[in-house]
Structure formats: structure tokens, C-alpha cells
N, C-alpha and C. Protein backbone atom coordinates (compact mmCIF):
# COMPACT_ATOMS: atom_id res chain seq x y z
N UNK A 1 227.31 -15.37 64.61
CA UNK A 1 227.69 -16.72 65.00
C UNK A 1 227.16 -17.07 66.39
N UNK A 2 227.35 -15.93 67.75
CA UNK A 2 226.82 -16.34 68.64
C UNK A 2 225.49 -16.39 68.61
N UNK A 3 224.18 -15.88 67.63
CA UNK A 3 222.91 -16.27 67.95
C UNK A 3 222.85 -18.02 67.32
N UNK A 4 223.61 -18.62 66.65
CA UNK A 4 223.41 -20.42 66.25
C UNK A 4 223.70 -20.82 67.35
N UNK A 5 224.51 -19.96 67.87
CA UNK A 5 225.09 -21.21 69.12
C UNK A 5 224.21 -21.10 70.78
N UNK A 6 223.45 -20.03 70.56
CA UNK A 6 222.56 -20.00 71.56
C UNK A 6 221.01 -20.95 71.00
N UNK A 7 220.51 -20.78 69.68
CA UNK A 7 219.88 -21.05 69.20
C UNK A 7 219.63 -22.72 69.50
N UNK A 8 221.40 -23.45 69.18
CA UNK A 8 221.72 -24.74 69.60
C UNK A 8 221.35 -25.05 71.07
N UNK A 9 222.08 -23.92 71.77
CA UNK A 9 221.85 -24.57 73.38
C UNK A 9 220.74 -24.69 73.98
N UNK A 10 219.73 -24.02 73.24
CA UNK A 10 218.49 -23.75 73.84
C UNK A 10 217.78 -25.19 73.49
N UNK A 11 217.62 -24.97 72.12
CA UNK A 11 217.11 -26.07 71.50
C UNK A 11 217.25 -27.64 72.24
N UNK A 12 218.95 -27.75 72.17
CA UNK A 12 219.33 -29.18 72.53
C UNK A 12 218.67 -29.05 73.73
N UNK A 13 218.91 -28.30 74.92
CA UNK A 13 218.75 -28.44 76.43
C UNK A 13 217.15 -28.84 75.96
N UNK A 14 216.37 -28.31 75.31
CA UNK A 14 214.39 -28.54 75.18
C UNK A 14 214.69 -30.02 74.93
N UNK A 15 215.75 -30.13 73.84
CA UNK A 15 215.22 -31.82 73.62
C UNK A 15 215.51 -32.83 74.54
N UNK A 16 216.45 -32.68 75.39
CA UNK A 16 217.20 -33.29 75.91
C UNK A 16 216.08 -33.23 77.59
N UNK A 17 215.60 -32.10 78.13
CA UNK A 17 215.06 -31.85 78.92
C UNK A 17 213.66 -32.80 78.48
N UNK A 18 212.99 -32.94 77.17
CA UNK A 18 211.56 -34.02 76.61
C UNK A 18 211.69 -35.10 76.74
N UNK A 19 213.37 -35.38 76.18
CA UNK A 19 213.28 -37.33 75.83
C UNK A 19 213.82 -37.23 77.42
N UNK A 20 214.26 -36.83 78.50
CA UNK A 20 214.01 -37.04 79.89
C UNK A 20 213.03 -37.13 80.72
N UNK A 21 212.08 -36.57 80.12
CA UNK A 21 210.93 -36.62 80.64
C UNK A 21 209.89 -37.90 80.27
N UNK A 22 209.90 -38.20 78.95
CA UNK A 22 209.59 -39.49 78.13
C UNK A 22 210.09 -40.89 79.03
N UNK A 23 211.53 -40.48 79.15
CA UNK A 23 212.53 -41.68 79.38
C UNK A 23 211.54 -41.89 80.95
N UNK A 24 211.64 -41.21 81.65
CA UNK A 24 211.50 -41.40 82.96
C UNK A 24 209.93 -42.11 83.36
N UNK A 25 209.09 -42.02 82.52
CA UNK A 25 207.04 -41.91 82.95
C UNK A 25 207.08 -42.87 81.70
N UNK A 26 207.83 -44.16 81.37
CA UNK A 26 208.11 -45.06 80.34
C UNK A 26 206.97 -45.58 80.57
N UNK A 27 205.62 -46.32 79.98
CA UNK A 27 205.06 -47.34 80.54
C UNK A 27 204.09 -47.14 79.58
N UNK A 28 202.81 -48.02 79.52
CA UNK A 28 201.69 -48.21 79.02
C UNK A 28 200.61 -46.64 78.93
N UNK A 29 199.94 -46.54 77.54
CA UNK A 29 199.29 -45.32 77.74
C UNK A 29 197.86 -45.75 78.05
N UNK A 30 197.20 -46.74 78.40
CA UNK A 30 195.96 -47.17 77.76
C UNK A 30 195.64 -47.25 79.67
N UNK A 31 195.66 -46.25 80.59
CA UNK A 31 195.47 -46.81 81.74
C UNK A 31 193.86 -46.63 81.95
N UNK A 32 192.93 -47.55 82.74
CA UNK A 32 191.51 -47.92 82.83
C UNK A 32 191.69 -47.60 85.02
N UNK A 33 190.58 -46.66 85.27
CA UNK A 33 190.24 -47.21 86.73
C UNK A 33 190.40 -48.19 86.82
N UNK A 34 190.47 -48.36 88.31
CA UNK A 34 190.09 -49.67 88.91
C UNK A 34 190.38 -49.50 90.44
N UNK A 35 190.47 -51.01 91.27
CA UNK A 35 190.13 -50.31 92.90
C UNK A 35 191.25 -51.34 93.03
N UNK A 36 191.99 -50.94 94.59
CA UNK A 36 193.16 -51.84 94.86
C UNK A 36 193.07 -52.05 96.14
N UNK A 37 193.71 -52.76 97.06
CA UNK A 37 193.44 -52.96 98.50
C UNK A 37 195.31 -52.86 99.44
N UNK A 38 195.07 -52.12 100.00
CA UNK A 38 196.41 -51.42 100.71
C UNK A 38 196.93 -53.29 101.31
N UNK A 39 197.87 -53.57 101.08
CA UNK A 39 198.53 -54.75 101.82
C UNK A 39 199.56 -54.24 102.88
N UNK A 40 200.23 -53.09 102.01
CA UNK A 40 201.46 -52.70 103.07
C UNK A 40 201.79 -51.22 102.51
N UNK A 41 202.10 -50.38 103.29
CA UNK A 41 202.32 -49.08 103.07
C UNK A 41 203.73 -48.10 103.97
N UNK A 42 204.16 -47.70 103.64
CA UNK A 42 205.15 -46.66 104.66
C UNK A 42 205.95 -45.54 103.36
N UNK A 43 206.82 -44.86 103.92
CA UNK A 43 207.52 -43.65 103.40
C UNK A 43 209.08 -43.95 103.90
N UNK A 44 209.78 -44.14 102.97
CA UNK A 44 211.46 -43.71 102.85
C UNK A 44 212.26 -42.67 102.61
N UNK A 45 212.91 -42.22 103.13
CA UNK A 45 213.32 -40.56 103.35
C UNK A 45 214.31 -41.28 101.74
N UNK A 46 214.51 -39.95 100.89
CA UNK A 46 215.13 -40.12 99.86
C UNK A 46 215.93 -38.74 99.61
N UNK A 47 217.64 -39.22 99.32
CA UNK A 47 218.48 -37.63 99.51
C UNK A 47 218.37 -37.73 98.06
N UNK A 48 218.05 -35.86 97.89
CA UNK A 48 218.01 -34.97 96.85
C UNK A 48 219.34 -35.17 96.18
N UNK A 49 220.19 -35.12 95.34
CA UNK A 49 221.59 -34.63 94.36
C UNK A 49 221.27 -33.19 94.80
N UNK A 50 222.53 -32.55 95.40
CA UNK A 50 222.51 -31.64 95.98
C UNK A 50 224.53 -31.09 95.07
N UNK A 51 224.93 -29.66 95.45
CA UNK A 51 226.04 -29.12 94.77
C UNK A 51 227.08 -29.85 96.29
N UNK A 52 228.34 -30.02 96.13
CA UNK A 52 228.95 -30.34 97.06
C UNK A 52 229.24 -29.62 97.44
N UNK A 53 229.61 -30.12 99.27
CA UNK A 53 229.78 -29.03 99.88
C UNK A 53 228.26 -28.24 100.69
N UNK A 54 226.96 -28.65 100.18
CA UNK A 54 225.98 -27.90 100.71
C UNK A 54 224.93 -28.92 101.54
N UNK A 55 224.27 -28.76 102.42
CA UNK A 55 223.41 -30.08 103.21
C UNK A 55 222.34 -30.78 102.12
N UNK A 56 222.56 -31.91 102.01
CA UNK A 56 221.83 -32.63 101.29
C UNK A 56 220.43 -32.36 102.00
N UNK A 57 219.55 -32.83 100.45
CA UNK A 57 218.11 -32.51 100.26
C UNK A 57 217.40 -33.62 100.44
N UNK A 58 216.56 -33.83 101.55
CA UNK A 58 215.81 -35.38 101.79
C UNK A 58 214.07 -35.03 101.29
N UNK A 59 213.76 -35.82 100.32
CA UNK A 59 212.67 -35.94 100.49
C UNK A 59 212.08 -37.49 100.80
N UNK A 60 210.37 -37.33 100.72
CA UNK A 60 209.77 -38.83 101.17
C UNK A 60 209.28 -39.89 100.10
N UNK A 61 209.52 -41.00 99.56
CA UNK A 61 208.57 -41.40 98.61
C UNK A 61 208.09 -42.82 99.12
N UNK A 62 206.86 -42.83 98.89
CA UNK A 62 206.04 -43.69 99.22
C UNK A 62 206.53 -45.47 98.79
N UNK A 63 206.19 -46.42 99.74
CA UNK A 63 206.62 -47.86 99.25
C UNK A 63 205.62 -48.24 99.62
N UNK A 64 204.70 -48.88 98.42
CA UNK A 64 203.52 -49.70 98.61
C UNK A 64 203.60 -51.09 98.16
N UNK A 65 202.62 -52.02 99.15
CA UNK A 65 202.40 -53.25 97.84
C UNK A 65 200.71 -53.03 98.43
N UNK A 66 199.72 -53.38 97.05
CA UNK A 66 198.85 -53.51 97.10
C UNK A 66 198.46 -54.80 96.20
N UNK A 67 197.05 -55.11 96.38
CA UNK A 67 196.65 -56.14 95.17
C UNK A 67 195.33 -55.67 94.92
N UNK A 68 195.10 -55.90 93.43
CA UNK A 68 193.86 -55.36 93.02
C UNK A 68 193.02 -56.54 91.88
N UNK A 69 192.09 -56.33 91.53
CA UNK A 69 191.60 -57.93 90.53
C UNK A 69 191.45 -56.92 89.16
N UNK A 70 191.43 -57.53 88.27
CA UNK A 70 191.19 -57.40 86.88
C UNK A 70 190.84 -58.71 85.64
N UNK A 71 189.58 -59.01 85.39
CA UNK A 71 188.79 -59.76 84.63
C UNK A 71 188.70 -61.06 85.32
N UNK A 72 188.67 -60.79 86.85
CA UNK A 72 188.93 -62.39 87.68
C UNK A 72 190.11 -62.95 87.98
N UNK A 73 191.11 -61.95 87.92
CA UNK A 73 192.31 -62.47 88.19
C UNK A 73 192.71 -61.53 89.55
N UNK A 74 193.50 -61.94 90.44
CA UNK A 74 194.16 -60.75 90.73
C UNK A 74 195.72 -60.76 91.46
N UNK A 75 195.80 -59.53 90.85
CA UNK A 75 197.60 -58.88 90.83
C UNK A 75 198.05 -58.26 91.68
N UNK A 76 199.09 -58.04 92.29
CA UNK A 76 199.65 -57.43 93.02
C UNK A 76 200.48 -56.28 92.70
N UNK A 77 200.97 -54.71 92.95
CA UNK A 77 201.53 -54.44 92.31
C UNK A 77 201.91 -53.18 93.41
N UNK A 78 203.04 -52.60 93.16
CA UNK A 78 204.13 -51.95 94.04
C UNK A 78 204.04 -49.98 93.51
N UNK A 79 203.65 -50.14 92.70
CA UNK A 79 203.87 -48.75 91.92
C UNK A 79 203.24 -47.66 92.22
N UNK A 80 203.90 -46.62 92.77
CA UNK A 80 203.34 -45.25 93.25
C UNK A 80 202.56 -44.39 92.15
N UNK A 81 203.75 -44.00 91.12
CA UNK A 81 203.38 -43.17 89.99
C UNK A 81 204.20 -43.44 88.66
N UNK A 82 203.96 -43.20 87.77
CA UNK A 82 204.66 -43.53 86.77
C UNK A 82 206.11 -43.05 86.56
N UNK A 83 206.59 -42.28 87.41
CA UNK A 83 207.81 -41.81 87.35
C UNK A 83 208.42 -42.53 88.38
N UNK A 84 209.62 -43.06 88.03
CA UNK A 84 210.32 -43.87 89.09
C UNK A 84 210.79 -43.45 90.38
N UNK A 85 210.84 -41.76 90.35
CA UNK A 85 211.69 -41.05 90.83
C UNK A 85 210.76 -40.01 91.91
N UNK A 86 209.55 -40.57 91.53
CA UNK A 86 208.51 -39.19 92.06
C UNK A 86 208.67 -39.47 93.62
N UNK A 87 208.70 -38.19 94.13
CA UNK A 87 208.40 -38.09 95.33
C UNK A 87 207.45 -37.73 96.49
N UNK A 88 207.74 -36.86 97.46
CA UNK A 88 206.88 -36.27 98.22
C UNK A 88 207.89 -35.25 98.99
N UNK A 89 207.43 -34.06 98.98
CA UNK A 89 208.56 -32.27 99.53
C UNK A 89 208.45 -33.07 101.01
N UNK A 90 207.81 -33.45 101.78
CA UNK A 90 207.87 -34.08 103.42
C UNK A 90 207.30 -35.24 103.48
N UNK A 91 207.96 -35.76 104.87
CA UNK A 91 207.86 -37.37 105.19
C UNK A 91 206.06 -37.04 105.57
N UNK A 92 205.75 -35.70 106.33
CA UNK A 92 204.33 -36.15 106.52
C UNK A 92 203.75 -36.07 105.31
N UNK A 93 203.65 -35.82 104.05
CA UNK A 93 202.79 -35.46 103.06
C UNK A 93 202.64 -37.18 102.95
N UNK A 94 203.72 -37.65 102.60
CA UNK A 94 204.08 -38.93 102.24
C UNK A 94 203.04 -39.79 103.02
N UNK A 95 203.28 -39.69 104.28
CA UNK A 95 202.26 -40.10 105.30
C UNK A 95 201.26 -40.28 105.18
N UNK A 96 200.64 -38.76 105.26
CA UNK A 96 199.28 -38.62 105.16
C UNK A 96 198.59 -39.40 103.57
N UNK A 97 199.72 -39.17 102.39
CA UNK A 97 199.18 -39.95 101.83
C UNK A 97 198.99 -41.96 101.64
N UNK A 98 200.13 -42.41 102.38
CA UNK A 98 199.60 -44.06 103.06
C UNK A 98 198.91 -43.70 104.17
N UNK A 99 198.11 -42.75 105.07
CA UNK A 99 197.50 -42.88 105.54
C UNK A 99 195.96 -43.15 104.62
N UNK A 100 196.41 -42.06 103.58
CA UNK A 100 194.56 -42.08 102.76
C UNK A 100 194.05 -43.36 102.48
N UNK A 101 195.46 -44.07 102.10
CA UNK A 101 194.94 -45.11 100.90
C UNK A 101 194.83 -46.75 101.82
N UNK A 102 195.51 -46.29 103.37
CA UNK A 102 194.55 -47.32 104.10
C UNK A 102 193.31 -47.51 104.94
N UNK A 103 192.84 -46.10 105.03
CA UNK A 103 191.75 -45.10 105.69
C UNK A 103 190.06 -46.11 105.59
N UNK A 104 190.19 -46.34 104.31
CA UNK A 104 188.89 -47.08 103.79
C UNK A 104 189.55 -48.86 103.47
N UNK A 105 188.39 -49.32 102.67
CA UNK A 105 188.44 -50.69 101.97
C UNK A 105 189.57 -50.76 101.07
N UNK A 106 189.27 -49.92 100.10
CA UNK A 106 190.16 -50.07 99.00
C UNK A 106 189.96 -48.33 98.57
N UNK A 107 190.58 -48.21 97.29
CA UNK A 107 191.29 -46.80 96.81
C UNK A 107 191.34 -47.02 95.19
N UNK A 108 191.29 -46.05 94.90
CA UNK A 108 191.28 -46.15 93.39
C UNK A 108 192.36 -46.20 92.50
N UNK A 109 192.99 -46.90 91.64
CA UNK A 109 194.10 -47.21 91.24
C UNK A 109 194.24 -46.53 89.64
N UNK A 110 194.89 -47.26 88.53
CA UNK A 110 195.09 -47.29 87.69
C UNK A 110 195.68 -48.45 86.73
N UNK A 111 194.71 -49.26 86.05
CA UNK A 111 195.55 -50.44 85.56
C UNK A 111 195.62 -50.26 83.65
N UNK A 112 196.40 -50.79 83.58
CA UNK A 112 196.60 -50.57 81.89
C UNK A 112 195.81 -51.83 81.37
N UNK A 113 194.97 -51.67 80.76
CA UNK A 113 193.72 -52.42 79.54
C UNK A 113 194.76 -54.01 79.02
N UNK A 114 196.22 -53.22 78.44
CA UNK A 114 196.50 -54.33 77.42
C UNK A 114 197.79 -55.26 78.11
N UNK A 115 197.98 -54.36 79.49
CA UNK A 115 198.99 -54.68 80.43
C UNK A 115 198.53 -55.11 81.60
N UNK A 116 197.38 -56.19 82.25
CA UNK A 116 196.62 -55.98 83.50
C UNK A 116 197.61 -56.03 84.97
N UNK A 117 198.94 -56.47 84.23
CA UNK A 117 199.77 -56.28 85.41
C UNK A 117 200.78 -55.56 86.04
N UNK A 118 200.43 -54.47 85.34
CA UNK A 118 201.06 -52.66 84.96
C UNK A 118 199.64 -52.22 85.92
N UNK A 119 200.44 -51.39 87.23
CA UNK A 119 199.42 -50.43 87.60
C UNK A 119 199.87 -49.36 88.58
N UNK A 120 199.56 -48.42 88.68
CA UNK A 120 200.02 -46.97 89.23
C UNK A 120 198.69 -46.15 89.76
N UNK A 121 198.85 -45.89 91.47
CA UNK A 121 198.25 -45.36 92.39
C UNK A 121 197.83 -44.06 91.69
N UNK A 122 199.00 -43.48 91.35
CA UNK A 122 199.07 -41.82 90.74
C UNK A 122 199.67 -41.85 89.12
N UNK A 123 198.10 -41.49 88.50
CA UNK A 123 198.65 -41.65 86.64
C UNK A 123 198.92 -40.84 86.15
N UNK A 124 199.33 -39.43 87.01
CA UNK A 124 199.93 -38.06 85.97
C UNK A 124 200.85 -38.69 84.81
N UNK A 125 200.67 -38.08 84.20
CA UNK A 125 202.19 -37.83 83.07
C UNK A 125 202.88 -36.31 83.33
N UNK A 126 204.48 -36.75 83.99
CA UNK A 126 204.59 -35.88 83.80
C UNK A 126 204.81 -34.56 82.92
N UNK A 127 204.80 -33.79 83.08
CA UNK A 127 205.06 -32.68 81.81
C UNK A 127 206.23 -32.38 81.45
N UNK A 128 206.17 -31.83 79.86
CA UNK A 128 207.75 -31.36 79.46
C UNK A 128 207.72 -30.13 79.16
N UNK A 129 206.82 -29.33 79.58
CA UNK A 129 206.49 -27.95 79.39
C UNK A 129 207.46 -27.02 79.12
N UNK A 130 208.72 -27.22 80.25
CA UNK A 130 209.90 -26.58 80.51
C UNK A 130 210.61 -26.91 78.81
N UNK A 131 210.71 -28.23 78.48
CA UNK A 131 211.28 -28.24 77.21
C UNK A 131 211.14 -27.35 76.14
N UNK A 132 209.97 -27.66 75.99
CA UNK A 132 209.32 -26.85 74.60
C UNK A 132 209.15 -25.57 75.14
N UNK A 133 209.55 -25.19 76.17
CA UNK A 133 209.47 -23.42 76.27
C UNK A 133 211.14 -23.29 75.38
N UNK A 134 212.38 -24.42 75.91
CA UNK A 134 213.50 -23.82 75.71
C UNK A 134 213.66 -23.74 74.45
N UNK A 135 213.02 -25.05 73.30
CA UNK A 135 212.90 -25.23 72.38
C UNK A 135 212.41 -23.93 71.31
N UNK A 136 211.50 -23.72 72.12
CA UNK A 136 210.98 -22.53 71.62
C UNK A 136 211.42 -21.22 71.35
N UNK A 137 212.20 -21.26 72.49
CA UNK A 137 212.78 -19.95 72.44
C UNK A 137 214.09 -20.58 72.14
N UNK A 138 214.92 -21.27 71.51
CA UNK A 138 215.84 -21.52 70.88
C UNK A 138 215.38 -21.07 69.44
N UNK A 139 214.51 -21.77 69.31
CA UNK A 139 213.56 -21.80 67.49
C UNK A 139 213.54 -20.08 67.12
N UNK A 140 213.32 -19.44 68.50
CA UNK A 140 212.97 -17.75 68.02
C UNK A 140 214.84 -17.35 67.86
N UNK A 141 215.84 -17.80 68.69
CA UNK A 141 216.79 -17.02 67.87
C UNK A 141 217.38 -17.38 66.72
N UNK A 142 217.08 -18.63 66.67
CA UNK A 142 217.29 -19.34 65.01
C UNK A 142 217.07 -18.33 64.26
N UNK A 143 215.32 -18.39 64.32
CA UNK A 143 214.61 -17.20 63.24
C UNK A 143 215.58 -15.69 63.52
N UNK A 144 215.88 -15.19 64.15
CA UNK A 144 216.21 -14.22 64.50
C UNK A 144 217.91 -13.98 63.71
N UNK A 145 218.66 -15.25 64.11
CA UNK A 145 219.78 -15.69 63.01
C UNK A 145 219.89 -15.44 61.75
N UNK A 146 218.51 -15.95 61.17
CA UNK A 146 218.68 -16.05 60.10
C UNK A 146 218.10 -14.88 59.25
N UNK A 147 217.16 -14.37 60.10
CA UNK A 147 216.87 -12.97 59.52
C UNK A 147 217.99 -11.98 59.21
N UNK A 148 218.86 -12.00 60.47
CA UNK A 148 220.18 -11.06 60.37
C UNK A 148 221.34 -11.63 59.28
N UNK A 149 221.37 -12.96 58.93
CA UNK A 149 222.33 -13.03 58.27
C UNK A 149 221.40 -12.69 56.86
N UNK A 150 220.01 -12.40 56.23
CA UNK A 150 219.63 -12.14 55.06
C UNK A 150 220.15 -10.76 55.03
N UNK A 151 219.95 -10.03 56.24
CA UNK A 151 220.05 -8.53 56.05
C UNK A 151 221.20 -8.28 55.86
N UNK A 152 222.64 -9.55 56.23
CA UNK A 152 223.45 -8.85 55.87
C UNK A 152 223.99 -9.15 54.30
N UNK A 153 223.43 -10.07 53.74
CA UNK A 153 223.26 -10.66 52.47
C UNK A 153 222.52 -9.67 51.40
N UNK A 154 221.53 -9.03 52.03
CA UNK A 154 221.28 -8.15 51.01
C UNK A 154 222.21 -6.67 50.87
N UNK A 155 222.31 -6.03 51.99
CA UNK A 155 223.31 -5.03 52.23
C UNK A 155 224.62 -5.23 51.35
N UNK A 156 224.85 -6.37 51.36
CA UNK A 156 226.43 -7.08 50.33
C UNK A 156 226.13 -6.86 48.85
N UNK A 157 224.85 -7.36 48.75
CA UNK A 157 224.23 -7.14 47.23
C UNK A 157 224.06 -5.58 46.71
């Protein structure tokens, strides 16, 4: 009985850990280069969810507005990375990166083809790697479950 119920926890935590990852990097898949022009740039210290009781965790994330053109039009748009939540481990990383992206003319962006007014500095997706490991190894004690309950099914026979 206890390998289903590990089998479960593993599993759920993979799925639950994917459609979080999905939920969060929500947006257009169809993203195209393109070039943008720094209007305004700086870094906001942002506290970590930390256990109570222990010193909260600050990291930096970037606040941009830039504007960039697409087919003769052009847009303005605020968006770091596709995750709402992404950050930077220090205020200088943060820095140094509104330093890059006002350094020159313009910087290379990311605009979506079928969305021209969807666009993101940084187009990772993030990964759910961690999921499908738990998934995975939920899936192996399943198998592992169910092997033991044949063996004890045949032994009965």
C-alpha cells in the first residue's frame, strides 16, 4: 500500500510542479527577433517567501519600458522575461544587466509574429525538468507496485 501512495506523491508533486511551470511563462510561442530602444530602465529589490522566523530573501528584478517597431508600427512594451516572477540572485547583476541594454542604440528583443504587441527582452522557457524527474520516478514505483502485488498474486495461486 505504501509504494501507491508514494507512487501518488511523486507523480502529483511532477504534475503539479509542470502545470506551474506552464502557468507561470503563459504567453505566445511564435516569438521572431527584433531590436528595441531602452526608454527607461532600473532594478527593484524583491523579498524571497522565506520559513518564518528566518531573514527574508531579497532579490533584484529588472523594470523596463522600451519601444520597438514592427511592420511600421511601433510599440512599447515593459516585459523582462516570460516569467512574471523572474529575477536576478543581486541588485548588481540586475544592474549590470540595464546597464547592457542602455550601453548601445538599441538591443535585441523578442516579439511574437501573431501578437506584435507581446514582447520579452529574455525568451527562455522556463524548464520543468524537476517535474518529469518526480513523475518519473513516481511512474518507477508504480511499476515496482505493481510488480509486487503480481508476485503476490501468483504465490496465492
Amino acid at each position: 500500500m505504501w509504494r501507491w501512495m508514494v507512487c501518488a506523491f511523486f507523480v502529483g508533486a511532477g504534475l503539479l510542479f509542470v502545470l506551474d511551470v506552464q502557468r507561470r511563462s503563459a504567453g505566445p510561442t511564435d516569438l521572431q527577433p527584433a531590436t528595441g530602444v531602452l526608454e527607461q530602465g532600473r532594478c527593484v529589490s524583491v523579498e524571497r517567501p522565506t520559513a518564518p522566523g528566518k531573514t527574508p530573501l531579497y532579490n533584484a528584478k529588472p523594470v523596463l519600458s522600451y519601444r520597438y517597431d514592427v511592420g511600421g508600427r511601433t510599440y512599447h512594451g515593459e516585459r523582462y522575461a516570460r516569467r512574471a516572477d523572474a529575477t536576478f540572485a543581486t541588485a548588481a547583476e540586475c544592474q549590470a544587466f540595464v546597464a547592457s541594454l542602455s550601453a548601445g542604440p538599441s538591443f535585441p528583443l523578442w516579439v511574437s509574429a501573431s501578437q506584435p504587441d507581446y514582447s520579452v527582452v529574455e525568451p527562455v522557457q522556463p524548464q520543468a525538468g524537476m517535474g518529469y524527474a518526480f513523475i518519473f520516478i513516481g511512474s518507477l514505483f508504480g511499476l515496482f507496485a505493481a510488480w509486487s502485488q503480481f508476485k503476490q498474486w501468483r504465490r496465492a495461486v
